[in-house]
N, C-alpha and C. Protein backbone atom coordinates (compact mmCIF):
# COMPACT_ATOMS: atom_id res chain seq x y z
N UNK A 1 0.84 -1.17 0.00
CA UNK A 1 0.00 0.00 0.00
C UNK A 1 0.88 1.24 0.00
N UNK A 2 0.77 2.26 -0.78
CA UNK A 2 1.26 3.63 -0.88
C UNK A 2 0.78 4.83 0.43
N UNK A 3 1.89 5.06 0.95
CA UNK A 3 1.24 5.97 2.34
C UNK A 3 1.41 7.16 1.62
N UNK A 4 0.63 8.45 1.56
CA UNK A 4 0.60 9.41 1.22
C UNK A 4 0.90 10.18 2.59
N UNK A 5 1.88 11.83 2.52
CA UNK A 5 1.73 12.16 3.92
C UNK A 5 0.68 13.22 3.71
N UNK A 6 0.07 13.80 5.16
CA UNK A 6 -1.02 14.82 4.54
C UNK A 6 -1.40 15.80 6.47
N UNK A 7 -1.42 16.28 6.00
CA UNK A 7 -1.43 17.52 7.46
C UNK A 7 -3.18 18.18 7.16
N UNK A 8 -3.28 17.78 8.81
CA UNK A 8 -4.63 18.33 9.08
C UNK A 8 -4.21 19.01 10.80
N UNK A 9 -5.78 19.53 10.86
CA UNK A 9 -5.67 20.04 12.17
C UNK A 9 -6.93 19.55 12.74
N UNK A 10 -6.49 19.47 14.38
CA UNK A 10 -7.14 18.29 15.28
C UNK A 10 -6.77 18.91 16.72
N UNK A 11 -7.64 18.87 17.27
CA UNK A 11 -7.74 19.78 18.87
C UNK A 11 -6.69 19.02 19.44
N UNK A 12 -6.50 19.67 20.58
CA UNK A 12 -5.14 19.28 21.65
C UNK A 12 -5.35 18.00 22.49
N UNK A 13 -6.86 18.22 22.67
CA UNK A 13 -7.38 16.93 23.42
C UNK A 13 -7.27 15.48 22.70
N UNK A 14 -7.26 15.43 21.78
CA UNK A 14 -7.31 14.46 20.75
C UNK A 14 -5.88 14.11 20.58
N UNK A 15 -5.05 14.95 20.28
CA UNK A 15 -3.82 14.81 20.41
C UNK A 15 -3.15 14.59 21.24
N UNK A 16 -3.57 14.59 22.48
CA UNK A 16 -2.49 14.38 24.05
C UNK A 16 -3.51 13.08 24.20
N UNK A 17 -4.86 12.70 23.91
CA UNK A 17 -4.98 11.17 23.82
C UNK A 17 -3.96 10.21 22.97
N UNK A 18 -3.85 10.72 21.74
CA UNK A 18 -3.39 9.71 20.80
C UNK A 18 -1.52 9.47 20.92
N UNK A 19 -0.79 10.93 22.02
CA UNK A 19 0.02 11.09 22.51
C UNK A 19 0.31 9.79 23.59
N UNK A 20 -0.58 9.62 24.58
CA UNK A 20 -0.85 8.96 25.65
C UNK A 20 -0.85 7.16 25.10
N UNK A 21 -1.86 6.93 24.06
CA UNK A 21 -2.06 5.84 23.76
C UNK A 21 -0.68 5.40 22.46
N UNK A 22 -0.42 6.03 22.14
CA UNK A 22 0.68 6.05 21.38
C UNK A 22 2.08 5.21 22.28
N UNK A 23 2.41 6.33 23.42
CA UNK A 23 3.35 5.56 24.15
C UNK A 23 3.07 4.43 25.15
N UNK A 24 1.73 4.42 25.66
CA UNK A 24 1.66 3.29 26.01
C UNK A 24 1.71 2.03 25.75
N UNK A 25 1.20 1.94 24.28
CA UNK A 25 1.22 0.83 23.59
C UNK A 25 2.55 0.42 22.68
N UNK A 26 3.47 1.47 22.52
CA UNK A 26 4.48 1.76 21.74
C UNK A 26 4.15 1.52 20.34
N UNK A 27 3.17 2.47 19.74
CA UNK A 27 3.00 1.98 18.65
C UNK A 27 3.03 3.65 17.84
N UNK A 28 3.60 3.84 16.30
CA UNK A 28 3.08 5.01 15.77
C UNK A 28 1.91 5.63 15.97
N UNK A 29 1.94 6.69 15.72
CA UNK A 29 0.30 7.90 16.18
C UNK A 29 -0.15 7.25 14.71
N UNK A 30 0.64 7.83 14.18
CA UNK A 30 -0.04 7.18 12.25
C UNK A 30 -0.43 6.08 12.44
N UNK A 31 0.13 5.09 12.58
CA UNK A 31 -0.60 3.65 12.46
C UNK A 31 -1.98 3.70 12.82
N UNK A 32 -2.18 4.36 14.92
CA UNK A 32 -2.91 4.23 15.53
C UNK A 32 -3.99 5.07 14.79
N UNK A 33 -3.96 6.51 14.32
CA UNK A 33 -4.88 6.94 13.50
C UNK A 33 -5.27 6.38 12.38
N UNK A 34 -4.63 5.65 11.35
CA UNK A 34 -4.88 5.03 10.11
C UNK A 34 -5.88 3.66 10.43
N UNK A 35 -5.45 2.88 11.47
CA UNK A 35 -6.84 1.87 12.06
C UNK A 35 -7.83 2.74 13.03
N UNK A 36 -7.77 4.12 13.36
CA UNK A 36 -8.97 4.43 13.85
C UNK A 36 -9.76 5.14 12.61
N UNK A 37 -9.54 5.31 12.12
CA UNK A 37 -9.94 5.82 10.54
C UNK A 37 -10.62 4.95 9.79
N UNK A 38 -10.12 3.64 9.94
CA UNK A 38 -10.37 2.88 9.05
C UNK A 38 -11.67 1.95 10.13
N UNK A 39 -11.32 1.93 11.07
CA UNK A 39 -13.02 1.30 11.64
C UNK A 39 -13.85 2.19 11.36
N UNK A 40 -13.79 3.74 12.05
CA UNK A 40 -14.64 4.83 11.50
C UNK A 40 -15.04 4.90 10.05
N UNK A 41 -14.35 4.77 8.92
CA UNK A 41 -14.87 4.39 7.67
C UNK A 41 -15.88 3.17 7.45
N UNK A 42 -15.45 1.98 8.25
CA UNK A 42 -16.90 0.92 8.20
C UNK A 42 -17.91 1.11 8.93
N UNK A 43 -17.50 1.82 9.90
CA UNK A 43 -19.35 2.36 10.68
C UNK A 43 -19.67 3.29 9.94
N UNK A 44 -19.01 3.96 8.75
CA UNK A 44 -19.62 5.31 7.83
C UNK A 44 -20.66 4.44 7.11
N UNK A 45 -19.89 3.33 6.37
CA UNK A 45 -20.33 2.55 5.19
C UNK A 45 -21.60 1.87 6.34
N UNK A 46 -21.76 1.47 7.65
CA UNK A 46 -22.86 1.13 7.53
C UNK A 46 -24.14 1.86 7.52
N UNK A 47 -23.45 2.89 8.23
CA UNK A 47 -24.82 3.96 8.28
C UNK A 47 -25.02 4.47 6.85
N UNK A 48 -24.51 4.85 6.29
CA UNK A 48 -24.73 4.87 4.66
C UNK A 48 -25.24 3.72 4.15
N UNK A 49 -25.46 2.48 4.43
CA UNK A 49 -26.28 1.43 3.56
C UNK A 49 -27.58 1.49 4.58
N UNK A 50 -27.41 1.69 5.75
CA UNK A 50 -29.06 1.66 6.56
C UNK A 50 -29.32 3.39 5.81
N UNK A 51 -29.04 4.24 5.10
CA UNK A 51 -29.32 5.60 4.66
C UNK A 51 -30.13 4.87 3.56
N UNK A 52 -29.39 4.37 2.79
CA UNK A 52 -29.75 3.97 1.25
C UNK A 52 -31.19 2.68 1.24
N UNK A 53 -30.55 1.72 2.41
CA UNK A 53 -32.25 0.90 2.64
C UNK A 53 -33.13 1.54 2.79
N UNK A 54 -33.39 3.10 3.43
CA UNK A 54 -34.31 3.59 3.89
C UNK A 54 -34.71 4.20 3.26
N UNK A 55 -33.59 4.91 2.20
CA UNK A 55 -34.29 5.67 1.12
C UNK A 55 -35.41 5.18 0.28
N UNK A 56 -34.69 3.40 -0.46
CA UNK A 56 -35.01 2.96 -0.65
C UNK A 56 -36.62 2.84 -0.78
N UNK A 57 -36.92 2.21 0.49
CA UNK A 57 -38.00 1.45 1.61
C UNK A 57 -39.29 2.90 1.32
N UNK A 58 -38.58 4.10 1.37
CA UNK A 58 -39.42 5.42 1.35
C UNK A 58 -39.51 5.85 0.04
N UNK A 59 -39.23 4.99 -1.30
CA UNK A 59 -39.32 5.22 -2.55
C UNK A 59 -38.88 6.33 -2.60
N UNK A 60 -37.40 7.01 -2.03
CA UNK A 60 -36.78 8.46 -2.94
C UNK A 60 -35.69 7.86 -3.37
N UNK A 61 -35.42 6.80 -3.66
CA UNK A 61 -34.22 6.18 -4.43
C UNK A 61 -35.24 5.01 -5.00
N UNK A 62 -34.58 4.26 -6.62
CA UNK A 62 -34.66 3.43 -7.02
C UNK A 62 -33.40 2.22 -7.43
N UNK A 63 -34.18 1.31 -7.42
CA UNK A 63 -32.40 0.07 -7.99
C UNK A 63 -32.70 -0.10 -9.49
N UNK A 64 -31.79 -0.24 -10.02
CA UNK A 64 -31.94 -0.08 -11.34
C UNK A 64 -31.22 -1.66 -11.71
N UNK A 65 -32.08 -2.23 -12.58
CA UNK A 65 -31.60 -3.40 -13.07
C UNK A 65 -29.89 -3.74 -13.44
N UNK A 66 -29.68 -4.78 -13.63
CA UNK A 66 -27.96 -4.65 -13.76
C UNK A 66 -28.16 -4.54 -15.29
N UNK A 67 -29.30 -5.44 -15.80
CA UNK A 67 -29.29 -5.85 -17.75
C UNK A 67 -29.49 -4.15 -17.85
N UNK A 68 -30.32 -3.45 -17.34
CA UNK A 68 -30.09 -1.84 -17.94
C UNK A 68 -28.86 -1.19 -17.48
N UNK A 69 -28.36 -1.04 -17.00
CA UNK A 69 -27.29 -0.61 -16.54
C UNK A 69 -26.04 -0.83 -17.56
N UNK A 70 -26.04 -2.81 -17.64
CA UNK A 70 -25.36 -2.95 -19.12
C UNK A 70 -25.64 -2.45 -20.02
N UNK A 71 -26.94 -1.95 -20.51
CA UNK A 71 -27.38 -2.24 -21.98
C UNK A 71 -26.66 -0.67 -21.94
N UNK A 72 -27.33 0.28 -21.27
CA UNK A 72 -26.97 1.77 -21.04
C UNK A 72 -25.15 2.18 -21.24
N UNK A 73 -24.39 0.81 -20.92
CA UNK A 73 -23.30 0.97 -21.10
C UNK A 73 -22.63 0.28 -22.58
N UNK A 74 -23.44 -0.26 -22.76
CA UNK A 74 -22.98 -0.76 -24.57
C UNK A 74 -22.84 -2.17 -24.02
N UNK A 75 -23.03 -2.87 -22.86
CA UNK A 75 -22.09 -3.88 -22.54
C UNK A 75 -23.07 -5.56 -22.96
């Protein structure tokens, strides 16, 4: 996997946690942020598919066949 570096800003509190848990565990802040990121990304994706069932369920979204989808694509 390609690590990109990238600078954000993030309160002090957050940072003297990830400071704290960092040396306790002896592990990189990066690492430790890149797997808290990345669970936070699958609880995104679920609440985004209970978004989309519901849309669904409330007819303001439709599913669209896959054969149209192909045909629409030449495929």
């Amino acid at each position: 996997m390609h690590k990109i570096r990238s600078t954000f800003t993030i309160s002090d509190f957050i940072i003297d946690e990830l400071n704290s848990v960092s040396e306790e565990l002896n592990e990189k802040k990066s690492h430790i942020v890149e797997k808290a990121l990345s669970m936070y990304f699958d609880a995104l994706d679920e609440k985004l598919s209970d978004k989309r069932l519901r849309n669904l369920e409330d007819k303001e979204e439709r599913l669209i066949p896959a054969d149209e989808v192909f045909k629409e694509l030449g495929l």
